[in-house]
C-alpha atoms as a PDB file:
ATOM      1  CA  UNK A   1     -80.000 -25.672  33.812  1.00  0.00           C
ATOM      2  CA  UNK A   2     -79.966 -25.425  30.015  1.00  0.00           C
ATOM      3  CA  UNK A   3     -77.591 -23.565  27.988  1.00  0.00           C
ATOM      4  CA  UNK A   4     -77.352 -19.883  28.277  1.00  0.00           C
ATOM      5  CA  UNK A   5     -78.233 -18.285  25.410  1.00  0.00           C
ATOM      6  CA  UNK A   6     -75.361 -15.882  23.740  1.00  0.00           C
ATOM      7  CA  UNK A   7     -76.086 -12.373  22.859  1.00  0.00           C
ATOM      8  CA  UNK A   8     -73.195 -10.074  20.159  1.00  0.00           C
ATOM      9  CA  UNK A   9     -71.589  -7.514  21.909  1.00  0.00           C
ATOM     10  CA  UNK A  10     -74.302  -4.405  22.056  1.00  0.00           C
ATOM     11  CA  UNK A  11     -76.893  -6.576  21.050  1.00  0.00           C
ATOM     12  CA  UNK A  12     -78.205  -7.562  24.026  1.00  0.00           C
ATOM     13  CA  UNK A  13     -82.651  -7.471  24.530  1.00  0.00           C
ATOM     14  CA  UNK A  14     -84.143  -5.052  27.167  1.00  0.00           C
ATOM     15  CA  UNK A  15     -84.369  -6.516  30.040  1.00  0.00           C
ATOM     16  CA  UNK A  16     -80.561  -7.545  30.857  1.00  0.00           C
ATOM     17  CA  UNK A  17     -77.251  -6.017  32.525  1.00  0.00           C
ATOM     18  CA  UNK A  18     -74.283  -6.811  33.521  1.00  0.00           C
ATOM     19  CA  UNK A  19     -73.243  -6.953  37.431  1.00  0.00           C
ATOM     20  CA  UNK A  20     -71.672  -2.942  36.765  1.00  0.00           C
ATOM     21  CA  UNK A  21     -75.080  -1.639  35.078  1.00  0.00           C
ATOM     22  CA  UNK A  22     -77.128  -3.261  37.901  1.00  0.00           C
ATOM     23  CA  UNK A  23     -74.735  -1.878  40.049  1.00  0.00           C
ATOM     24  CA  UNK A  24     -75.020   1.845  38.296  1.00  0.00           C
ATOM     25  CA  UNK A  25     -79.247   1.071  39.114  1.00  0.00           C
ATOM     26  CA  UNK A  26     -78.635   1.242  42.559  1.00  0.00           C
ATOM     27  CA  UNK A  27     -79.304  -2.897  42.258  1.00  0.00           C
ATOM     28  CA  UNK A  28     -77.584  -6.416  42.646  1.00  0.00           C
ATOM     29  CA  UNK A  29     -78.226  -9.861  41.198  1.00  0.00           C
ATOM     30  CA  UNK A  30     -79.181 -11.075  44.507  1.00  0.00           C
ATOM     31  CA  UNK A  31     -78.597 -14.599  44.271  1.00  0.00           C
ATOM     32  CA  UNK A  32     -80.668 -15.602  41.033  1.00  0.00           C
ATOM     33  CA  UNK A  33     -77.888 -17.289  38.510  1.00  0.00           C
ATOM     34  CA  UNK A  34     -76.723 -15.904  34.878  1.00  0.00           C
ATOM     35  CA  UNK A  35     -79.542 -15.746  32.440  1.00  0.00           C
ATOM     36  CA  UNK A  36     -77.421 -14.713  29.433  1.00  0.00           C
ATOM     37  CA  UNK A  37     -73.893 -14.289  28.113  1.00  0.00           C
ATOM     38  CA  UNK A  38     -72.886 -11.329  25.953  1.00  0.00           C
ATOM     39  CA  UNK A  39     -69.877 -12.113  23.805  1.00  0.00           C
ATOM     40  CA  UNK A  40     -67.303 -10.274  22.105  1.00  0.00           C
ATOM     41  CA  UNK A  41     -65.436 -11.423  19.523  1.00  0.00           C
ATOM     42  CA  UNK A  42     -61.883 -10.360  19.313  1.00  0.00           C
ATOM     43  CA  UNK A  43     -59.100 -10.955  15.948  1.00  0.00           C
ATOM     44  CA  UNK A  44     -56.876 -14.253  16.739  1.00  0.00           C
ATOM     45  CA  UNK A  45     -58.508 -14.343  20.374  1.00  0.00           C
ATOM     46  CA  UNK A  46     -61.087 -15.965  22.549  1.00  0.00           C
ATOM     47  CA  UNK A  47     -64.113 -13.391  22.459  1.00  0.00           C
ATOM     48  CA  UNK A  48     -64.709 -11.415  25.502  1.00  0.00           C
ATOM     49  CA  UNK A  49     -67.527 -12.678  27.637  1.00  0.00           C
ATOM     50  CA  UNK A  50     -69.492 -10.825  29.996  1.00  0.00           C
ATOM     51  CA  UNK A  51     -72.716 -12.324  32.084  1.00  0.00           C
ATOM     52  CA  UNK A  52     -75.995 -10.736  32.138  1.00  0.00           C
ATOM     53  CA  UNK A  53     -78.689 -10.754  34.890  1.00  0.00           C
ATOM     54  CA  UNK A  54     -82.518 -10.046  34.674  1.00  0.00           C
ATOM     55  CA  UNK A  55     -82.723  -6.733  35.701  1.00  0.00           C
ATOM     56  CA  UNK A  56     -86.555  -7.287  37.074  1.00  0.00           C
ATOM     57  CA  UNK A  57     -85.280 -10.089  39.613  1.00  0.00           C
ATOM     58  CA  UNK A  58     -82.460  -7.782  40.720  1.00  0.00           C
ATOM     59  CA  UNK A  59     -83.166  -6.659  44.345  1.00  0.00           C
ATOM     60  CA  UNK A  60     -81.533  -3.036  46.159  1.00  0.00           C
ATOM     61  CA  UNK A  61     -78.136  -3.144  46.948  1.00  0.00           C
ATOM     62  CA  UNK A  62     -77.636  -3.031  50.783  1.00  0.00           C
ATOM     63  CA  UNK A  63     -76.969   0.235  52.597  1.00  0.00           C
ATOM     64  CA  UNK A  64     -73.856   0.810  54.434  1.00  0.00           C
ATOM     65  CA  UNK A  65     -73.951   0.681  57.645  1.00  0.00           C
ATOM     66  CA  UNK A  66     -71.436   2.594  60.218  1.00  0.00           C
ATOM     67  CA  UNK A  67     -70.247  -0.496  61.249  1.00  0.00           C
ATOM     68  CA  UNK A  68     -69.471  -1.364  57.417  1.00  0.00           C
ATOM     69  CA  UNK A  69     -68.353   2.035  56.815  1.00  0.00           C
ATOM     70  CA  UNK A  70     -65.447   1.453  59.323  1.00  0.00           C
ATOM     71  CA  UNK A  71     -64.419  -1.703  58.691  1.00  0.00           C
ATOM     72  CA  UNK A  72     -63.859  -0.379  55.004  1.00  0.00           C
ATOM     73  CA  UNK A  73     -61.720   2.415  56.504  1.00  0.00           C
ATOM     74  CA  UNK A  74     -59.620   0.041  58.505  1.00  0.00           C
ATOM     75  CA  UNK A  75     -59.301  -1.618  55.602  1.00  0.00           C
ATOM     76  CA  UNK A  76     -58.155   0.977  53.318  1.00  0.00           C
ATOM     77  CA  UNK A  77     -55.581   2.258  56.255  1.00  0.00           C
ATOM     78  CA  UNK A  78     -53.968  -0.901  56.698  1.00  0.00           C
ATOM     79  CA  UNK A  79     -53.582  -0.992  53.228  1.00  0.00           C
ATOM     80  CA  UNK A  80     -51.692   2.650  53.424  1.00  0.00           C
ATOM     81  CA  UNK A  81     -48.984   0.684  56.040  1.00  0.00           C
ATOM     82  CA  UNK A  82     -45.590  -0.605  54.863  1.00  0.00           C
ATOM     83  CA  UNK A  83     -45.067  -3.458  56.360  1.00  0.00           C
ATOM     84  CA  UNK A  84     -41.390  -2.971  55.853  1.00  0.00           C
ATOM     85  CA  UNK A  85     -40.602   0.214  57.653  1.00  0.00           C
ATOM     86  CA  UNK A  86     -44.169   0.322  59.649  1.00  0.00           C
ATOM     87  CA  UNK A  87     -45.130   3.725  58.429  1.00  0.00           C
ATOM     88  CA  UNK A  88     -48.207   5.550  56.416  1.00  0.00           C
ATOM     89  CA  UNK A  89     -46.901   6.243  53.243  1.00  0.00           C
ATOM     90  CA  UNK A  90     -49.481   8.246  52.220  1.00  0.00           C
ATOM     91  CA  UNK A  91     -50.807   5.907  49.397  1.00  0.00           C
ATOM     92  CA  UNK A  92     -51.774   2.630  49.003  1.00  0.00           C
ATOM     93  CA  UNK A  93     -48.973   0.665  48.527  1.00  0.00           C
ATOM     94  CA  UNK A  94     -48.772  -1.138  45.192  1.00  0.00           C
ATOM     95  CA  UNK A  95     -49.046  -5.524  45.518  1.00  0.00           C
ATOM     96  CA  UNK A  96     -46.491  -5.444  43.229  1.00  0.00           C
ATOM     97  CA  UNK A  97     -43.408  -3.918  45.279  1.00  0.00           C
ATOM     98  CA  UNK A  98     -45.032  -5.379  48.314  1.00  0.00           C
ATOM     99  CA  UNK A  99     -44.035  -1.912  50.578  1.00  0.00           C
ATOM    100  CA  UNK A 100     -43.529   1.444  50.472  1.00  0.00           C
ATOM    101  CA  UNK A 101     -41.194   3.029  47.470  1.00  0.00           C
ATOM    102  CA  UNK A 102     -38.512   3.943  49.164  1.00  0.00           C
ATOM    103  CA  UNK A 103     -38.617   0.423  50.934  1.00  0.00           C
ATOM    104  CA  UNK A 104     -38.358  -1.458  47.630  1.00  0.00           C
ATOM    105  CA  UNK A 105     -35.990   1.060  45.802  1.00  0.00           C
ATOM    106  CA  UNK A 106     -33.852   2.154  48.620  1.00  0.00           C
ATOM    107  CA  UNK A 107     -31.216   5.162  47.709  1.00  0.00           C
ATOM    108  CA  UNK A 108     -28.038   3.581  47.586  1.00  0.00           C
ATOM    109  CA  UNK A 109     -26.467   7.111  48.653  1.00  0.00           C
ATOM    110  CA  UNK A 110     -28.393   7.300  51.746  1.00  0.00           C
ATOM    111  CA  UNK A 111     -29.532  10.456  50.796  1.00  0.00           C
ATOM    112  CA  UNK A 112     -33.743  10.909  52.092  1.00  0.00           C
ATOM    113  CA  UNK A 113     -34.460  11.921  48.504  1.00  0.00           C
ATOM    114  CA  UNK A 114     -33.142  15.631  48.740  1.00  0.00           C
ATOM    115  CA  UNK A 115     -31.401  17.676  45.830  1.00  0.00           C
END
């Protein structure tokens, strides 16, 4: 494979788009590689880059299947779960603090947070 060839930043032909417009079609790439590169160039910086796909080899994405659709829930749940204190805390608990807030900032009064 050649070079790809490099488009300016909304000057892209007809014909191309990125994974998030395919995505916004209702499409994916579907296993063809990147057929352009849409740069954008940035003061004292690298440009930004972004990779474009032929829109007319793009395939459907897949449906979701119930099987799918639950594993995503079970996903998102676990994600809900301090692993400190074991409970639901109602929100999906940041990667940063690594558990619930009241796990990672405890009150050093004891108090549950009342006024």
């Amino acid at each position: 494979m050649g070079t790809l060839p490099v488009f300016r930043w909304r000057l892209a032909p007809d014909g191309y788009a990125t994974r998030r417009q395919l995505r916004a079609r209702g499409l994916r790439p579907g296993g063809q590689c990147v057929a352009a590169q849409l740069e954008r160039p940035r003061r004292r910086r690298p440009p930004l880059v972004a990779y474009l796909y032929r829109i007319d080899l793009a395939v459907p994405v897949r449906p979701m299947t119930p099987g799918r659709w639950a594993a995503l829930a079970a996903a998102n749940r676990a994600r809900r779960i301090c692993p400190a204190c074991g409970r639901d805390a109602g929100y999906v608990i940041p990667t940063s603090l690594g558990a619930c807030v009241p796990c990672a900032y405890p009150d050093p009064h004891g108090s549950e947070g009342t006024t």
